[in-house]
Protein backbone atom coordinates (compact mmCIF):
# COMPACT_ATOMS: atom_id res chain seq x y z
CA UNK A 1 -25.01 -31.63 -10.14
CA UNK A 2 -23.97 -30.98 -6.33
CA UNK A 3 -21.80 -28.38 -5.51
CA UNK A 4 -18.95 -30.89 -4.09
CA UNK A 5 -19.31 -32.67 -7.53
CA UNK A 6 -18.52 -30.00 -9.18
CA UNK A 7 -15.60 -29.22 -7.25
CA UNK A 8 -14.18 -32.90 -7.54
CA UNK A 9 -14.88 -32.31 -11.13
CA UNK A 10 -12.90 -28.66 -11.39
CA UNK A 11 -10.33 -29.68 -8.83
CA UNK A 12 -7.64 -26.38 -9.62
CA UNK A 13 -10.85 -24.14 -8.69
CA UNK A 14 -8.74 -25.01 -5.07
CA UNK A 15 -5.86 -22.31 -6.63
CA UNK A 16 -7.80 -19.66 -5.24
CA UNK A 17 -6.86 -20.63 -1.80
CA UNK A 18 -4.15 -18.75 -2.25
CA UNK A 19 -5.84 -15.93 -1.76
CA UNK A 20 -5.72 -16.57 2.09
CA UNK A 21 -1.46 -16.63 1.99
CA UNK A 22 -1.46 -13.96 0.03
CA UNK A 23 -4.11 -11.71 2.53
CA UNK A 24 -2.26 -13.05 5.80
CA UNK A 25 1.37 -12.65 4.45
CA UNK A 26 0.48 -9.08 3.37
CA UNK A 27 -1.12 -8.21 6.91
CA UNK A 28 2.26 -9.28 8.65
CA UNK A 29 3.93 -6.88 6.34
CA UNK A 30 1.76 -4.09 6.84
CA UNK A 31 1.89 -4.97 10.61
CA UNK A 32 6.03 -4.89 10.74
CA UNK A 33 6.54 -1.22 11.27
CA UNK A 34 9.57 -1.33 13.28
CA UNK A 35 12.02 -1.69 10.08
CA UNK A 36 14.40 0.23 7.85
CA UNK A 37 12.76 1.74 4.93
CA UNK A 38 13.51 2.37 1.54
CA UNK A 39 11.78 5.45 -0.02
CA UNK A 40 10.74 5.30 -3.58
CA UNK A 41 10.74 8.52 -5.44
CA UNK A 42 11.31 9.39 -9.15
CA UNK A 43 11.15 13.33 -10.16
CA UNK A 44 8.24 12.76 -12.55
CA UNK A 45 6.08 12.06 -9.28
CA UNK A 46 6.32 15.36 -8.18
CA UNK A 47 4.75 16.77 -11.65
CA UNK A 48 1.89 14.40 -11.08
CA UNK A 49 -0.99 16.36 -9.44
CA UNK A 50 -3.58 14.92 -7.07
CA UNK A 51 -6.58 14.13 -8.57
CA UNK A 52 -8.98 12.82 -6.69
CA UNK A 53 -11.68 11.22 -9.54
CA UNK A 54 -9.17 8.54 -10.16
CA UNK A 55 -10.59 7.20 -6.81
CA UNK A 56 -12.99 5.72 -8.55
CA UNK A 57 -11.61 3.25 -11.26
CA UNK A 58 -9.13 2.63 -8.48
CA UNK A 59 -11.57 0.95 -5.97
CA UNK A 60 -13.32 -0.73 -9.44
CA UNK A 61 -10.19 -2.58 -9.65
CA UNK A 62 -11.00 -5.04 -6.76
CA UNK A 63 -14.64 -5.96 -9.12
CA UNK A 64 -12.14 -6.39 -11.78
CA UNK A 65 -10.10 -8.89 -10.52
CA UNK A 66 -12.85 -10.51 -8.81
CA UNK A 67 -15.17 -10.78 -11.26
CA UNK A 68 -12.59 -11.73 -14.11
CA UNK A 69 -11.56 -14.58 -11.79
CA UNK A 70 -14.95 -15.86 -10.78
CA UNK A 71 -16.11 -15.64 -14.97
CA UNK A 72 -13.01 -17.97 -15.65
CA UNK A 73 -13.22 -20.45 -13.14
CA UNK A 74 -16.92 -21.34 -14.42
CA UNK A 75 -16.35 -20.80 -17.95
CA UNK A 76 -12.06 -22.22 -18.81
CA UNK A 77 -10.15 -24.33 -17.21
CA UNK A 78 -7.19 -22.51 -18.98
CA UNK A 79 -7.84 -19.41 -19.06
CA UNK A 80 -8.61 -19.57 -14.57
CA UNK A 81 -5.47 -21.67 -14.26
CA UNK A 82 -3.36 -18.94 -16.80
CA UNK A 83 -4.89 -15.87 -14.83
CA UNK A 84 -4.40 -17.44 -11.09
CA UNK A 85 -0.31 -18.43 -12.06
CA UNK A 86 -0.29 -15.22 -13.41
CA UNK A 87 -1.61 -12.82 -10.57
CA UNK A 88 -0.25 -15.51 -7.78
CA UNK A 89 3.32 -16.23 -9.00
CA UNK A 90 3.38 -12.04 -9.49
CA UNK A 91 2.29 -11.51 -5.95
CA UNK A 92 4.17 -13.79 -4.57
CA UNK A 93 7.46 -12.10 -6.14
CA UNK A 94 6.11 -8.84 -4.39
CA UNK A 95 5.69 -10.33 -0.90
CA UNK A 96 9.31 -11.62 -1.50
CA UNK A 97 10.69 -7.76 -2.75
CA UNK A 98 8.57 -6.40 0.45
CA UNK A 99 9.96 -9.13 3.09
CA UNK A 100 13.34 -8.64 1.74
CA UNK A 101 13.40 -4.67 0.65
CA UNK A 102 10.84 -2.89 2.46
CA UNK A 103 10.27 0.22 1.10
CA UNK A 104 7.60 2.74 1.49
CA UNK A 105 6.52 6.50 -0.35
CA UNK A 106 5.73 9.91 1.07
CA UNK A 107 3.72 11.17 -1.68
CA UNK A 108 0.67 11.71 -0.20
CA UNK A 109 -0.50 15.22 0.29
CA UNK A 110 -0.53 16.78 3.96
CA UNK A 111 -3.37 18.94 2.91
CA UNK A 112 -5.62 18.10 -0.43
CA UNK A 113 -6.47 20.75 -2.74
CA UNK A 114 -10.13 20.15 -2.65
CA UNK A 115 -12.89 19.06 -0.30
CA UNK A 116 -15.66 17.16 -1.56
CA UNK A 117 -17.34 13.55 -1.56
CA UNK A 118 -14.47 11.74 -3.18
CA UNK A 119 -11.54 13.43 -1.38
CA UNK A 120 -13.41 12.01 1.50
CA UNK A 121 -12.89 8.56 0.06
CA UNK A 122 -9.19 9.24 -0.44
CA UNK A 123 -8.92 9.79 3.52
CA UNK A 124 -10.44 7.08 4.50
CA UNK A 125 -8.00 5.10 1.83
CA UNK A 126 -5.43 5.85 3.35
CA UNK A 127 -6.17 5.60 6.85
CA UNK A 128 -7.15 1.88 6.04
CA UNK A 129 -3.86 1.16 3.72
CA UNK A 130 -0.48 2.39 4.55
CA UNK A 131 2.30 3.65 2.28
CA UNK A 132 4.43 0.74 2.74
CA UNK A 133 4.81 -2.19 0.82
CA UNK A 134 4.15 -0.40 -2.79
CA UNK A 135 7.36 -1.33 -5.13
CA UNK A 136 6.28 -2.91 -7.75
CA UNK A 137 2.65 -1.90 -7.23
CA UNK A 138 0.19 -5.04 -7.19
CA UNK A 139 -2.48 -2.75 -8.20
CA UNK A 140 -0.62 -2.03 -11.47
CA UNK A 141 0.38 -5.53 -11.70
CA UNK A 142 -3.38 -7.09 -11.40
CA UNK A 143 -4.55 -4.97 -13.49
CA UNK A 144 -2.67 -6.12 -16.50
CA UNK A 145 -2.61 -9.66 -15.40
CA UNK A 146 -6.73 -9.74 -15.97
CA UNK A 147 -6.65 -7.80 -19.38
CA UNK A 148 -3.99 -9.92 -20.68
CA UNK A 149 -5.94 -12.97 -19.67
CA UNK A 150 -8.76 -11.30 -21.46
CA UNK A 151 -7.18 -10.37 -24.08
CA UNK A 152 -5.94 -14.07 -24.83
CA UNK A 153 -9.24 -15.97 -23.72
CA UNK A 154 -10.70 -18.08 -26.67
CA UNK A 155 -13.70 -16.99 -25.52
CA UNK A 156 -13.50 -13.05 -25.06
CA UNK A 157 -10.79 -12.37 -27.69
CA UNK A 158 -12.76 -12.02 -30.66
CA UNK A 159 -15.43 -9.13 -28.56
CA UNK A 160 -13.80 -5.81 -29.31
CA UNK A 161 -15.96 -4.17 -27.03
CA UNK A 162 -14.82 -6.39 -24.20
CA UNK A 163 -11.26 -5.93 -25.08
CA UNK A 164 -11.52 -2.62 -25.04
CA UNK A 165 -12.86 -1.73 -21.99
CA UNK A 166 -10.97 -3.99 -20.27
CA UNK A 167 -7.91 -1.80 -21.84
CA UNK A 168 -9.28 1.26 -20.78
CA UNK A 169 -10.30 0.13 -17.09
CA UNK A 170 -6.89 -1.47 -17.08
CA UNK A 171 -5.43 1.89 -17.94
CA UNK A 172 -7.55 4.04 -15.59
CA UNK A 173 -6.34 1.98 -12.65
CA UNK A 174 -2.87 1.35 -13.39
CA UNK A 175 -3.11 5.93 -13.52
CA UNK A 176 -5.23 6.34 -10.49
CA UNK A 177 -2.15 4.97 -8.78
CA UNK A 178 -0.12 7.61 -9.09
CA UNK A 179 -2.61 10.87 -9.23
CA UNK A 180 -4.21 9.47 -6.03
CA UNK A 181 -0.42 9.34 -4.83
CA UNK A 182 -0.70 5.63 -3.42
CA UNK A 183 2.19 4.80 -6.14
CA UNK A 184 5.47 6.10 -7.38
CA UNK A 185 5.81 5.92 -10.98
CA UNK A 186 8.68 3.49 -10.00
CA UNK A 187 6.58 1.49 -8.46
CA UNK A 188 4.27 1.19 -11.99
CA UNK A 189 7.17 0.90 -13.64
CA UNK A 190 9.02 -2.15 -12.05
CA UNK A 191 5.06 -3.51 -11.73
CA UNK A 192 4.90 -3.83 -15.63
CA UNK A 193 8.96 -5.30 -16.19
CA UNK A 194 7.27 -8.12 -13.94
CA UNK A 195 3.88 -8.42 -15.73
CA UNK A 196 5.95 -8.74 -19.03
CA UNK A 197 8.35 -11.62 -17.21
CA UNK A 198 4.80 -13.40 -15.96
CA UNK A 199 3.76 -12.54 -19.70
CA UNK A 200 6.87 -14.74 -20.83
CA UNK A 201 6.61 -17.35 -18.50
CA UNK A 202 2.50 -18.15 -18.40
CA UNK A 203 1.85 -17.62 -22.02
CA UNK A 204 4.76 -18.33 -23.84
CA UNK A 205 6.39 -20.83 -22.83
CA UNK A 206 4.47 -24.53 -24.16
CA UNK A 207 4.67 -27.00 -21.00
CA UNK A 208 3.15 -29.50 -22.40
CA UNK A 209 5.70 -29.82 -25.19
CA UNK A 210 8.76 -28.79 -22.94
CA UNK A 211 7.68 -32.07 -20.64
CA UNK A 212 7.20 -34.65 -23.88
CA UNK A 213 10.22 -33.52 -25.64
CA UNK A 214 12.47 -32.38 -22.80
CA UNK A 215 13.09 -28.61 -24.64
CA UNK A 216 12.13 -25.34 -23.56
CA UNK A 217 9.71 -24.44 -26.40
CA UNK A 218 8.08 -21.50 -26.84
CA UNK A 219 3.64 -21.37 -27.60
CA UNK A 220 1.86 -21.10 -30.28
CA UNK A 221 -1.75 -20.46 -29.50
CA UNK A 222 -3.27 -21.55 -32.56
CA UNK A 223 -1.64 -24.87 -32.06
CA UNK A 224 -1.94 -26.03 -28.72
CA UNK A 225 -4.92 -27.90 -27.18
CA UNK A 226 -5.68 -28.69 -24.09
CA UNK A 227 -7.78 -31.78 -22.40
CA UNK A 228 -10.17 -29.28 -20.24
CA UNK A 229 -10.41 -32.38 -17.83
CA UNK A 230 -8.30 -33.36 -14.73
């Protein structure tokens, strides 16, 4: 089969596209210095210490989205379209928050407590991403977007050792945010009250039967199926 058959043939594939919004709406943000700030800061921050190995399951999280992404768009129909509402619709809420309530933290350490290879990594972080734009914290919010479309794929459900380690890499990032100080707790905090309202709307709420029978119903997984076709 041709690659542009395929396509035809897997037409909401084109969802992805909104990847390019997202990146160019984001840049504009980063690039609008000249505004009034909000700080975020919660005391428990301050009894968070740098650590600097959380740099690592925090840079895994961009193969994490990717990869989840790239596995569902060749393998359900459902489960891409579920993830992509899910992540997009999230992130688009947090461009909104950031165009309307830019805010910004000061957590990052003026001198780090160690030098080695992965402090190294942490500079460079943040000379290439600034400490604006971080309430709620996409990188929290991501992260639980893929496991809970991993957690509810008909395919990858039913492999504990999947779901697992999806958990714990979900974990590890959603931590590295704040002991790399990139995140206020806030920030992880409001991140998963969204992830929970995305939870609501993407997986609970039966469309299908809301459009036949003109009620807002909610889903039952066990009962719905879907025509994997356009």
């Amino acid at each position: 089969m041709k690659i542009k058959d395929w396509i035809y043939m897997h037409r909401y594939v084109w969802l992805i596209g909104y990847t390019l919004v997202y990146l160019l709406w984001f840049r504009l943000l980063e690039l609008m210095t000249n505004r009034e700030w909000n700080t975020i800061h919660v005391a428990l921050d301050d009894l968070i210490p740098f650590e600097e190995i959380f740099v690592i399951p925090y840079f895994l999280w961009f193969a994490y989205i990717v990869v989840a992404i790239l596995y569902f768009m060749f393998t359900s129909k459902e489960d891409f379209v579920n993830c992509t509402l899910f992540l997009f619709i999230g992130m688009t809420i947090c461009l909104v928050i950031y165009s309307l309530w830019p805010n910004v933290q000061n957590l990052r350490p003026v001198q780090f407590p160690r030098d080695n290879f992965l402090t190294d990594i942490v500079k460079q972080l943040y000379v290439t991403d600034t400490s604006t734009n971080v309430c709620p914290s996409i990188h929290v919010f991501n992260s639980i977007g893929v496991h809970i479309a991993i957690a509810k794929s008909k395919r990858l459900r039913n492999h504990p050792i999947i779901v697992g380690s999806s958990f714990c890499l979900m974990v590890s990032i959603c931590l590295s945010t704040v002991f790399l100080k990139q995140h206020s707790v806030f920030d992880g905090v409001c991140a998963i009250v969204l992830a929970i309202f995305m939870y609501l709307i993407v997986y609970k709420v039966d469309y299908e039967n809301m459009r036949q029978n003109g009620r807002w119903n909610r889903r039952d997984d066990k009962d719905v199926v879907r025509n994997p076709s356009i």
